[in-house]
PDB file of N, CA and C in Angstrom:
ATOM      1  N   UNK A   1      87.450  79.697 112.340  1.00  0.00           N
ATOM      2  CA  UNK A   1      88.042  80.873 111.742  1.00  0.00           C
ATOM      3  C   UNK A   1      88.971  80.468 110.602  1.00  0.00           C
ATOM      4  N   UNK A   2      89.675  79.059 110.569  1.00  0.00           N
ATOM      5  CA  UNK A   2      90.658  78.900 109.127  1.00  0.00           C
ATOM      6  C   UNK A   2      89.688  78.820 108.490  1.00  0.00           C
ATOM      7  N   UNK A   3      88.150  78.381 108.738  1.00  0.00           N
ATOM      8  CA  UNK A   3      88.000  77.821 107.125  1.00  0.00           C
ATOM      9  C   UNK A   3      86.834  79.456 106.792  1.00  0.00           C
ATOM     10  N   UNK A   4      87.250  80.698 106.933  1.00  0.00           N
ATOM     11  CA  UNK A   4      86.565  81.951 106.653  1.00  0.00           C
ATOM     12  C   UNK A   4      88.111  82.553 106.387  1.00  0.00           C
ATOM     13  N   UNK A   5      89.306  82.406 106.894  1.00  0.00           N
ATOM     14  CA  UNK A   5      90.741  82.339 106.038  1.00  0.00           C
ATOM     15  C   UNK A   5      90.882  81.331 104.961  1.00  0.00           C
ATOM     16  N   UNK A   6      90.658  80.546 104.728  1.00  0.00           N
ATOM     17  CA  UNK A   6      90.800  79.573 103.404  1.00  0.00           C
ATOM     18  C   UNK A   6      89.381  80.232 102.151  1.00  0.00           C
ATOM     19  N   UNK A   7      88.604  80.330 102.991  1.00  0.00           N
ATOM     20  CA  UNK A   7      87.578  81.206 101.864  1.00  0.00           C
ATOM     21  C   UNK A   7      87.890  82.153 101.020  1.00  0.00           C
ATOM     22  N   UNK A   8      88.614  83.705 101.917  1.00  0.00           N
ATOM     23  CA  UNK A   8      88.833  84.348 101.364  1.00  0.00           C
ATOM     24  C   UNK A   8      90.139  84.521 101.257  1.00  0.00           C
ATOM     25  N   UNK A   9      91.400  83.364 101.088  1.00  0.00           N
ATOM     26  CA  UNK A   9      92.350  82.794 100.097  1.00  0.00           C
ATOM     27  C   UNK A   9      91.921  82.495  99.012  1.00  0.00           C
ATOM     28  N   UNK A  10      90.624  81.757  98.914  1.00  0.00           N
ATOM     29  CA  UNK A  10      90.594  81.202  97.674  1.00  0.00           C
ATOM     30  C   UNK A  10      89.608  82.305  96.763  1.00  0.00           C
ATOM     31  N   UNK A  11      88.877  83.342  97.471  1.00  0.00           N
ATOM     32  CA  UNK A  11      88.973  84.470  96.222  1.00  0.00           C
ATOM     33  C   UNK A  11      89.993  85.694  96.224  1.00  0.00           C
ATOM     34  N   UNK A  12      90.848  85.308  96.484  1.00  0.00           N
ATOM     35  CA  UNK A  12      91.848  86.196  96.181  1.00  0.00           C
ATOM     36  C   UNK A  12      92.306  87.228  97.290  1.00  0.00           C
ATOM     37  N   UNK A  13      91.865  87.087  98.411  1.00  0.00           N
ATOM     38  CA  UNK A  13      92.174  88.213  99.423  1.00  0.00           C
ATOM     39  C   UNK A  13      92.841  87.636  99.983  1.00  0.00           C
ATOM     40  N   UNK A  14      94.367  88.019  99.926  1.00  0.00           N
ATOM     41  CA  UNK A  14      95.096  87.390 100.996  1.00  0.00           C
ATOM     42  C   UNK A  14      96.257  88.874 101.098  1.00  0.00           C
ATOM     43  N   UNK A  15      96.456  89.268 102.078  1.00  0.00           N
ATOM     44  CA  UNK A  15      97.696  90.211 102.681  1.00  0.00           C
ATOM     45  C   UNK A  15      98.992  89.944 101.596  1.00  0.00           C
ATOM     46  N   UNK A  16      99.508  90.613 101.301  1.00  0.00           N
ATOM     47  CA  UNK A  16     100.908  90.156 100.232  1.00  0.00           C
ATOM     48  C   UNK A  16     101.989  90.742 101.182  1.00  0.00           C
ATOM     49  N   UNK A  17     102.878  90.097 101.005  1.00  0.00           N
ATOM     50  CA  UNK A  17     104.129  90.168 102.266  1.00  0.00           C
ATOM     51  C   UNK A  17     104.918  91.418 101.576  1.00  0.00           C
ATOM     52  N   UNK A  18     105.051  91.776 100.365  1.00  0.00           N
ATOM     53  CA  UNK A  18     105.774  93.159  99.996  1.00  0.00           C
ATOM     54  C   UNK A  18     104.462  94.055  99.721  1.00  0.00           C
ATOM     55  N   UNK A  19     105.090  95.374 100.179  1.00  0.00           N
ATOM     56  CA  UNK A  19     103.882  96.425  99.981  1.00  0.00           C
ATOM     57  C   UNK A  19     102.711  96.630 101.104  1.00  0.00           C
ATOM     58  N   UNK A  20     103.416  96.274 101.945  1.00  0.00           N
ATOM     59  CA  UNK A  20     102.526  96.502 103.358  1.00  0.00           C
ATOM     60  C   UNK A  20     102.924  98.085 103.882  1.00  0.00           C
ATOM     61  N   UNK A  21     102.105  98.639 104.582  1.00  0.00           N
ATOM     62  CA  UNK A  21     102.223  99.980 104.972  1.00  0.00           C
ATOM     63  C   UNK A  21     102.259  99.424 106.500  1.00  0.00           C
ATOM     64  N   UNK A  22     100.749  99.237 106.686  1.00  0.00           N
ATOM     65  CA  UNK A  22     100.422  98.518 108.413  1.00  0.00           C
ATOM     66  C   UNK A  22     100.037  97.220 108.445  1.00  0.00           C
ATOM     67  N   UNK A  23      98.996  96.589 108.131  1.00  0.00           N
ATOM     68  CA  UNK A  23      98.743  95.547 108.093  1.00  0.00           C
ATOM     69  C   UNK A  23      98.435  94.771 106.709  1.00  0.00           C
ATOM     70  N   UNK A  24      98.743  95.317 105.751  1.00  0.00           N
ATOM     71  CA  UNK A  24      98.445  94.888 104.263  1.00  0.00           C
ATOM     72  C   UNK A  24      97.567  94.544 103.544  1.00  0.00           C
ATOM     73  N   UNK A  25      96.235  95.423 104.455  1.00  0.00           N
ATOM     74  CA  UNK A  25      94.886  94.818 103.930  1.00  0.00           C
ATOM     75  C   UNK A  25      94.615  96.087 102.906  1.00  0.00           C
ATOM     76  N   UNK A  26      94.641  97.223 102.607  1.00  0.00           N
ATOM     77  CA  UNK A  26      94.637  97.816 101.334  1.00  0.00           C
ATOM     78  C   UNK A  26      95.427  97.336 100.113  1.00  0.00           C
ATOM     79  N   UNK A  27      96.608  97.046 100.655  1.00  0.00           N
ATOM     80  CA  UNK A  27      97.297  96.648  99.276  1.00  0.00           C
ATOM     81  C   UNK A  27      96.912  95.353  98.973  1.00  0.00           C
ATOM     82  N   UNK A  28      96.299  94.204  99.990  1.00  0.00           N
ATOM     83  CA  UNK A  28      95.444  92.865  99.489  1.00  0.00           C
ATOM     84  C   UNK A  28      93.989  93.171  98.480  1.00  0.00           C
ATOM     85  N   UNK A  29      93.400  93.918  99.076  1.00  0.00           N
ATOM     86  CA  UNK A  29      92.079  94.905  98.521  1.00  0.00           C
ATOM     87  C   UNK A  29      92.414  95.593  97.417  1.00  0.00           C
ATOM     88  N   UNK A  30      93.220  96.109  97.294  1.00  0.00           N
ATOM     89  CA  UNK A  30      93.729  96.248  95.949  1.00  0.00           C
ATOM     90  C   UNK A  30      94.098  95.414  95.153  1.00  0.00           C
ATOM     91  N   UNK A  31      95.124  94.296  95.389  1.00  0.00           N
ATOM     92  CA  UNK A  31      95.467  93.660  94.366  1.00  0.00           C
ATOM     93  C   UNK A  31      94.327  92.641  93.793  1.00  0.00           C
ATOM     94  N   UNK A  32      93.147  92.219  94.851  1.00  0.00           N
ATOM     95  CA  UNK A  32      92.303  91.690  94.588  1.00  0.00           C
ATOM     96  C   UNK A  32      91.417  92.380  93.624  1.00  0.00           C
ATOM     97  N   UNK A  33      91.271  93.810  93.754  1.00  0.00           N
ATOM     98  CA  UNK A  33      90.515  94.482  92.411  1.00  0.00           C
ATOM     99  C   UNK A  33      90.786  95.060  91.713  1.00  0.00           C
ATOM    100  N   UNK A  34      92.542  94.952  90.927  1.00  0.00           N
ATOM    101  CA  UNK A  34      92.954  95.363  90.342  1.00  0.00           C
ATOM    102  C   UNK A  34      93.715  96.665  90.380  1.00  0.00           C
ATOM    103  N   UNK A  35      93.930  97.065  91.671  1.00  0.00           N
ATOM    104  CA  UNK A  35      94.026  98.338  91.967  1.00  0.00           C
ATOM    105  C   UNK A  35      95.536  98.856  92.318  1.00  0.00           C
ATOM    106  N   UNK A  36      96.329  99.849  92.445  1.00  0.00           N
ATOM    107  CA  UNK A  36      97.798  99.775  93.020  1.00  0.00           C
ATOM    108  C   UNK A  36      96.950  99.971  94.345  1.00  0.00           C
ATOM    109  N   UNK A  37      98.427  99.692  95.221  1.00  0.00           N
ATOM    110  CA  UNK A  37      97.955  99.760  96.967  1.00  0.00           C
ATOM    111  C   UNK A  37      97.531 101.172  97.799  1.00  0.00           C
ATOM    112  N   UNK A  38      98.421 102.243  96.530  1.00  0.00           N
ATOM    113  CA  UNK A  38      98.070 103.196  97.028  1.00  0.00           C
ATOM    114  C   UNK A  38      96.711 103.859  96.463  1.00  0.00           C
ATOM    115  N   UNK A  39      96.290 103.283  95.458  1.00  0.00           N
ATOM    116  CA  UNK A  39      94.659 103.434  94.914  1.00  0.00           C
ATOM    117  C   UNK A  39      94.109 103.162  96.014  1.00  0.00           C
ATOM    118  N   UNK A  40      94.154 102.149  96.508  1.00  0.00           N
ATOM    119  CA  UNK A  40      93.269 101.261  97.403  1.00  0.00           C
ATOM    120  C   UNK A  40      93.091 102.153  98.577  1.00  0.00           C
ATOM    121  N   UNK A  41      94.457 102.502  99.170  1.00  0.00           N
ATOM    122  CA  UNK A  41      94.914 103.377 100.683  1.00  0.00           C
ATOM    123  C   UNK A  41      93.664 104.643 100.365  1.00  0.00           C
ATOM    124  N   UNK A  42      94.147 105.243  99.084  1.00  0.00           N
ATOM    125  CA  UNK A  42      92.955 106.628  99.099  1.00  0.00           C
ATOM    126  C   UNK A  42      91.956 106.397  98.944  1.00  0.00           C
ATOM    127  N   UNK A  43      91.385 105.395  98.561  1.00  0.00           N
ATOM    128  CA  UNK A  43      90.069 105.075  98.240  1.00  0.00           C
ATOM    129  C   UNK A  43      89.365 104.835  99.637  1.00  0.00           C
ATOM    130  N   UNK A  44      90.131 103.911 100.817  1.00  0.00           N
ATOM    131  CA  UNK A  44      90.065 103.785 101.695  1.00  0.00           C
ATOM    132  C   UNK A  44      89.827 105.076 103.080  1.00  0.00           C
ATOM    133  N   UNK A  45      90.754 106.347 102.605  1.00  0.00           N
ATOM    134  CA  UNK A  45      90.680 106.798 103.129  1.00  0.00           C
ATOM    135  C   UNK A  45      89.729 108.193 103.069  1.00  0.00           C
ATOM    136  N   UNK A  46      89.071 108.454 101.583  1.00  0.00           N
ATOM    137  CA  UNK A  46      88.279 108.711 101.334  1.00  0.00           C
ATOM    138  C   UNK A  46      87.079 108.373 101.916  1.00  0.00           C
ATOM    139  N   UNK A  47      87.081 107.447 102.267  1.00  0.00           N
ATOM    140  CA  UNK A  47      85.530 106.042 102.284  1.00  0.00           C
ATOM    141  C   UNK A  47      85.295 106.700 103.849  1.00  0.00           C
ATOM    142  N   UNK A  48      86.368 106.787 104.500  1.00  0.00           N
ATOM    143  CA  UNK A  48      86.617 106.941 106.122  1.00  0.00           C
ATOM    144  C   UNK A  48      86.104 108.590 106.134  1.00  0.00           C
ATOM    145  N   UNK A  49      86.563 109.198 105.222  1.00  0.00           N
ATOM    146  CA  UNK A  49      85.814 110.928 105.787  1.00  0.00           C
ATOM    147  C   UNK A  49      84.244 110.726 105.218  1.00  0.00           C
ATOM    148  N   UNK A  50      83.929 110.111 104.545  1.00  0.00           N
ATOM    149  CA  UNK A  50      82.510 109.772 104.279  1.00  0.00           C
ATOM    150  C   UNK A  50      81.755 109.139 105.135  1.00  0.00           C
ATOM    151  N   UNK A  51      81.903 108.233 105.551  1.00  0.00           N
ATOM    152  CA  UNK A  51      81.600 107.287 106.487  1.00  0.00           C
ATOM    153  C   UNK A  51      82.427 107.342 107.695  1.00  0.00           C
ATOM    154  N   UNK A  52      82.100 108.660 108.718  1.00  0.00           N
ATOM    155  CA  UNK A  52      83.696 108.324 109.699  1.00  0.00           C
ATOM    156  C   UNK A  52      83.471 107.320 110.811  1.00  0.00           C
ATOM    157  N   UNK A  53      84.323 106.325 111.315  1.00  0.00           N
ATOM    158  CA  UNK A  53      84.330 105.309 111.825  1.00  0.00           C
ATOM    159  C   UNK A  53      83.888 104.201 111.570  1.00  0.00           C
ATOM    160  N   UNK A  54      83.479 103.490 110.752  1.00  0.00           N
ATOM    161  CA  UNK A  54      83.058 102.415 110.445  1.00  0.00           C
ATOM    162  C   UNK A  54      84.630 101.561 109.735  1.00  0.00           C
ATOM    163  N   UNK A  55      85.250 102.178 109.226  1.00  0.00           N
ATOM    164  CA  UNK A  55      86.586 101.409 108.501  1.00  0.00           C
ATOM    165  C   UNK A  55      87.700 101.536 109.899  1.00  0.00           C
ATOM    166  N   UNK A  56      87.134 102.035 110.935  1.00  0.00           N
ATOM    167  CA  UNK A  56      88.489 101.804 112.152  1.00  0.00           C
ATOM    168  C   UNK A  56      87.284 100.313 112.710  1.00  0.00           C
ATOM    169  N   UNK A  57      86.426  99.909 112.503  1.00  0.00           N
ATOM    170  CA  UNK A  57      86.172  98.472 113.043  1.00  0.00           C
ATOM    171  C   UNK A  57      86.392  97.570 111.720  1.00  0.00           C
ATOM    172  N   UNK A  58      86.377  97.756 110.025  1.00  0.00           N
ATOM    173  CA  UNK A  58      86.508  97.215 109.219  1.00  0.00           C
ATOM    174  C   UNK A  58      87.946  96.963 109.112  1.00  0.00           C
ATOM    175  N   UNK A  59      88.922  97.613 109.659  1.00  0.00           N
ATOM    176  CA  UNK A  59      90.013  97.276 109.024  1.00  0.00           C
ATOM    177  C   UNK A  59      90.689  96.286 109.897  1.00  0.00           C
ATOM    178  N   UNK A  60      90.299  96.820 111.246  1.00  0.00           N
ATOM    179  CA  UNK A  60      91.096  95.292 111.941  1.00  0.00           C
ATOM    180  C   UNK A  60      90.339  94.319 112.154  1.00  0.00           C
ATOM    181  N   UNK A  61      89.133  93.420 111.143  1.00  0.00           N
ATOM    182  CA  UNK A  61      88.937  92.673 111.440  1.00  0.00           C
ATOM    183  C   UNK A  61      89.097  92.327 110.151  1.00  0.00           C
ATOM    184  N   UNK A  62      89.462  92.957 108.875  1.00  0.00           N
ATOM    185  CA  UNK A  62      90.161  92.340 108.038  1.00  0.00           C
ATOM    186  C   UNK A  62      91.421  91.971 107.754  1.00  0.00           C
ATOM    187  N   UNK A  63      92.064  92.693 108.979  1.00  0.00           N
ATOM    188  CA  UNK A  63      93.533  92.214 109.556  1.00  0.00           C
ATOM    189  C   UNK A  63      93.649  90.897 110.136  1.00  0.00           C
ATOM    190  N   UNK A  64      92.515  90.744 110.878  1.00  0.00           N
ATOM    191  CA  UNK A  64      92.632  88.807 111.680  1.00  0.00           C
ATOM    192  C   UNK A  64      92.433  87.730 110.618  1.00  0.00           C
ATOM    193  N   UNK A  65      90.718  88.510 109.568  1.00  0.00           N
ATOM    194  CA  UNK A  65      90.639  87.460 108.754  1.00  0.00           C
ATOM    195  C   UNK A  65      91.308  87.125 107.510  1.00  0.00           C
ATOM    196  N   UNK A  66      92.212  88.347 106.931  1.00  0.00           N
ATOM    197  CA  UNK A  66      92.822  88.033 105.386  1.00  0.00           C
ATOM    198  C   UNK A  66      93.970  86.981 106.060  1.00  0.00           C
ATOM    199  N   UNK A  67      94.431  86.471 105.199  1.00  0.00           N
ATOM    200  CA  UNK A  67      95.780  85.238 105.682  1.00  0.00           C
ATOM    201  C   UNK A  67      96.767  86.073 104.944  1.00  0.00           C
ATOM    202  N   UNK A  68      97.724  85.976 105.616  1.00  0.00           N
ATOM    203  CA  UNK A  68      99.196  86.102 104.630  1.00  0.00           C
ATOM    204  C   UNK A  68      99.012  85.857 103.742  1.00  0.00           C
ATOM    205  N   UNK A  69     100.195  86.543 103.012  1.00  0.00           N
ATOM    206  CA  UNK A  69     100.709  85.467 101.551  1.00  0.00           C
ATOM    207  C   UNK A  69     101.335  84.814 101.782  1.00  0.00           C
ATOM    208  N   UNK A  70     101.571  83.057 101.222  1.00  0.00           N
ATOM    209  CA  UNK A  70     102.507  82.192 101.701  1.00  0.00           C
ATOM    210  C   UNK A  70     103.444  82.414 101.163  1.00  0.00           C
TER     211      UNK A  70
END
């Protein structure tokens, strides 16, 4: 599992320690595509009335795998 955390450290997805709401994977997802966090949050939560349930198993397993920011 570090080296699928060191992966996606090294393209840019990592949790950022300011600007967390819950677990800081929108505002990582955002900053990774250019986005503010709260772009990301609605985009996210948009995605979820479209698709309902699939982002309540996507999000906490991008909670285990994004790493902090150091």
């Amino acid at each position: 599992m570090s080296q699928i955390k060191t992966s996606f450290a090294n393209q840019g997805l990592v949790r950022p320690r300011q600007g967390r709401v819950l677990g800081g994977v929108c505002a990582g997802l955002g900053r990774r595509f250019g986005l503010s966090p709260w772009t990301a949050r609605l985009l996210f939560v948009v995605i979820l009335m479209l698709l309902p349930g699939s982002q309540l198993i996507i999000y906490p397993v991008l909670w285990i795998l994004m790493p902090s920011e150091a």
